[in-house]
C-alpha atoms as a PDB file:
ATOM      1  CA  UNK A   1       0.000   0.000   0.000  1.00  0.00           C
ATOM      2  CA  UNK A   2       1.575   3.322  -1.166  1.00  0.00           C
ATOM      3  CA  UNK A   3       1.870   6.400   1.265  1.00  0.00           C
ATOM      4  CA  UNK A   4       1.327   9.549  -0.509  1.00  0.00           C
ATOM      5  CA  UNK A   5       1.683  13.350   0.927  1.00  0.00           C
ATOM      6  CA  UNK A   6       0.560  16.250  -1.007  1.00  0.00           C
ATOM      7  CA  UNK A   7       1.845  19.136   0.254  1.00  0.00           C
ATOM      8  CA  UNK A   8       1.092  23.213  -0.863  1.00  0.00           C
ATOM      9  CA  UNK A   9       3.618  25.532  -0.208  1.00  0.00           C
ATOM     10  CA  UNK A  10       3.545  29.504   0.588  1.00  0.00           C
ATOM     11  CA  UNK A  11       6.130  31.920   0.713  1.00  0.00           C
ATOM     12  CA  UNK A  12       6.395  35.604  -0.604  1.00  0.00           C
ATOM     13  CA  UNK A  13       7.274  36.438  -4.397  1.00  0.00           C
ATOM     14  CA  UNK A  14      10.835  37.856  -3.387  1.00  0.00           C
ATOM     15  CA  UNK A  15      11.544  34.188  -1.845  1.00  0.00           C
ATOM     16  CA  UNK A  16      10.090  31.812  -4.869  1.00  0.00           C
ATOM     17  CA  UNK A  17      13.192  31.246  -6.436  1.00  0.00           C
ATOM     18  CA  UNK A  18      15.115  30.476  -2.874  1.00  0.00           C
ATOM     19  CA  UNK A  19      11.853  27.739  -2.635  1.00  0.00           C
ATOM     20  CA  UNK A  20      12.316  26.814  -5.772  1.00  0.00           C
ATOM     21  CA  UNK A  21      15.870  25.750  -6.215  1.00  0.00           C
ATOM     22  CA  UNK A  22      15.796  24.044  -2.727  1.00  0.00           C
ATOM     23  CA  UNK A  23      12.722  22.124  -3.474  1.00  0.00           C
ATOM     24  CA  UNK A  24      14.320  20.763  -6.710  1.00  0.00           C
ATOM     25  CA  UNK A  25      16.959  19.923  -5.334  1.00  0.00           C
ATOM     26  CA  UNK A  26      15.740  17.905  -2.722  1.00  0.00           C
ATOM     27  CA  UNK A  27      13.859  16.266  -5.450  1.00  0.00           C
ATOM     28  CA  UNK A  28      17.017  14.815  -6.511  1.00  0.00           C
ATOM     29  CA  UNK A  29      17.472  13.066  -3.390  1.00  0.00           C
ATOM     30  CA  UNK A  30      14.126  12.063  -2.692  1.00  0.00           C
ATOM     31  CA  UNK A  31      14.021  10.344  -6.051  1.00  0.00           C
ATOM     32  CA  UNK A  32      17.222   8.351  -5.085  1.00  0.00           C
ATOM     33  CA  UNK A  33      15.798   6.776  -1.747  1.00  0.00           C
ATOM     34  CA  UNK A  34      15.051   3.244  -2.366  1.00  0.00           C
ATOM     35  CA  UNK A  35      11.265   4.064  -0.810  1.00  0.00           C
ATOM     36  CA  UNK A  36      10.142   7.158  -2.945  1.00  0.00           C
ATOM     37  CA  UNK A  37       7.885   6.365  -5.922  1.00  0.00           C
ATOM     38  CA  UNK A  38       7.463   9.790  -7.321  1.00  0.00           C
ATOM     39  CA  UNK A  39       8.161  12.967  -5.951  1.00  0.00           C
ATOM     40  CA  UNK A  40       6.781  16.173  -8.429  1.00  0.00           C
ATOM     41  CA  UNK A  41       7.295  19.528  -7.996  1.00  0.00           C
ATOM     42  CA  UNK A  42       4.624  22.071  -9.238  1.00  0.00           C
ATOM     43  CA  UNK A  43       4.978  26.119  -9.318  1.00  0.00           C
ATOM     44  CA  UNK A  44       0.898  27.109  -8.931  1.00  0.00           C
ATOM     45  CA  UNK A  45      -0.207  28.669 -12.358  1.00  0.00           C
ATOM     46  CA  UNK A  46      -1.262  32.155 -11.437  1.00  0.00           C
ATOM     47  CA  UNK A  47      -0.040  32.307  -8.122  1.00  0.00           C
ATOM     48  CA  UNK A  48       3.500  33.809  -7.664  1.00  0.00           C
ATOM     49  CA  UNK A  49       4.962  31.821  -4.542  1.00  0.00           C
ATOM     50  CA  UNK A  50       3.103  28.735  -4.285  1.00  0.00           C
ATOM     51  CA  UNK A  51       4.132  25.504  -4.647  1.00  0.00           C
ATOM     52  CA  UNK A  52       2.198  22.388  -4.916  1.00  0.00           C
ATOM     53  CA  UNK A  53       4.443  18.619  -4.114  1.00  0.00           C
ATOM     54  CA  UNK A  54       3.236  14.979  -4.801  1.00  0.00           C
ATOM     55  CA  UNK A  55       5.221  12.366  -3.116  1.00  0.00           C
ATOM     56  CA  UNK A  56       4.740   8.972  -3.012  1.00  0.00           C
ATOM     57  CA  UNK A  57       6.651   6.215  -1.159  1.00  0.00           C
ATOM     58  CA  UNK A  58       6.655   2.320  -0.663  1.00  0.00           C
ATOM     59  CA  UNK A  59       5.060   2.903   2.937  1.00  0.00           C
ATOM     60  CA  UNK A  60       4.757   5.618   6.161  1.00  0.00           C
ATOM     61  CA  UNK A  61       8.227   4.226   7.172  1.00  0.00           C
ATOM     62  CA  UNK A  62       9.809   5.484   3.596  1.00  0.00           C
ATOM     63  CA  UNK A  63       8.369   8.214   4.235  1.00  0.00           C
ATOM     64  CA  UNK A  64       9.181   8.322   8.126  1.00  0.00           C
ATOM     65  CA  UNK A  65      13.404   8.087   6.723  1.00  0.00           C
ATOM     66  CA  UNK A  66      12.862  10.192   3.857  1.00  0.00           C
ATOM     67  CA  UNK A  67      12.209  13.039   6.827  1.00  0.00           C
ATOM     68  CA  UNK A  68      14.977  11.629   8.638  1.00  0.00           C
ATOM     69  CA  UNK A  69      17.681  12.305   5.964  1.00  0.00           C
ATOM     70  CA  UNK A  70      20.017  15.094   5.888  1.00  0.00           C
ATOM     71  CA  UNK A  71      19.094  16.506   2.603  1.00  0.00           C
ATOM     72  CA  UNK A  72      15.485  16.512   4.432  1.00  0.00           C
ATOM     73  CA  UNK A  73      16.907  18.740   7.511  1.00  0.00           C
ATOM     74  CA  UNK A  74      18.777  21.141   5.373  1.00  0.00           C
ATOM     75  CA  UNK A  75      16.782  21.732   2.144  1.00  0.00           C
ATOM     76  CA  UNK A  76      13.379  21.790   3.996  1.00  0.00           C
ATOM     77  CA  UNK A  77      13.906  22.464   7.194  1.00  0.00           C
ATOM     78  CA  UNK A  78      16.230  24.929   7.493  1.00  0.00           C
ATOM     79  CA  UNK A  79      15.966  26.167   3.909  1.00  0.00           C
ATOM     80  CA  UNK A  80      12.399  26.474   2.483  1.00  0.00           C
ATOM     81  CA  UNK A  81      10.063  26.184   6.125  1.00  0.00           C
ATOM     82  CA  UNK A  82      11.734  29.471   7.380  1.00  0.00           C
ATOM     83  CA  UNK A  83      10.835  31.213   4.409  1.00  0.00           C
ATOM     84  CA  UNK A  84       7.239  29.981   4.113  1.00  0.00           C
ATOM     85  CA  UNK A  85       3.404  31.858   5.324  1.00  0.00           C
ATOM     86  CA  UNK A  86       2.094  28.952   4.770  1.00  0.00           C
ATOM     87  CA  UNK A  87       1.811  25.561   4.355  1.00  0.00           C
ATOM     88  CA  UNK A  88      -0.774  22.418   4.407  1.00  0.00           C
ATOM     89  CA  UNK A  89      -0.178  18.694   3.939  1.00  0.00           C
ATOM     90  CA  UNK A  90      -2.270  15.817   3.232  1.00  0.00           C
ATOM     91  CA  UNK A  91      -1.053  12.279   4.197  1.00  0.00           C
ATOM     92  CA  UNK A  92      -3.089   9.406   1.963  1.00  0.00           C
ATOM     93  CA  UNK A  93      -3.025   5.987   1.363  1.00  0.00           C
ATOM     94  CA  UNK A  94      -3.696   4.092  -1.743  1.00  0.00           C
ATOM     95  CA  UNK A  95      -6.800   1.474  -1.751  1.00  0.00           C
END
């Protein structure tokens, strides 16, 4: 059974293209754990800032050491959720 999170991402115009290089490159990494499926990256049509993500993994533990990895700590958490005014994420599993 797949784990997916979709995630939406805020931050202010003058920050999009910090978000945006740090959220591609962690989508290098991601792709190269042995537990992601997909990750995507989407820039929101129409809406200067905001970011939409699709990831998909194996199971909640890929996803569970996909947070724990060091590309994790310093591309998201230190990088893109200090810049951010908002963010949501939905966890999902598939049927």
């Amino acid at each position: 059974m797949a784990y997916t999170v979709i995630a939406r991402y805020h931050c202010d115009p003058a920050d999009e293209a910090t978000v945006r290089a740090a959220l591609l490159k962690v989508r290098e990494h991601t792709r190269a754990e042995p537990a992601n499926l997909a990750y995507e990256v989407h820039a929101e049509v129409g809406e200067r800032g905001s970011f939409a993500l699709y990831e998909q993994y194996a199971d909640q533990n890929g996803f569970e050491a996909h947070k724990a990895a060091d590309h994790f700590r310093e591309l998201i958490v230190e990088t893109v959720w200090p810049l951010l005014t908002g963010r949501s994420v939905t966890f999902a599993e598939s049927l």
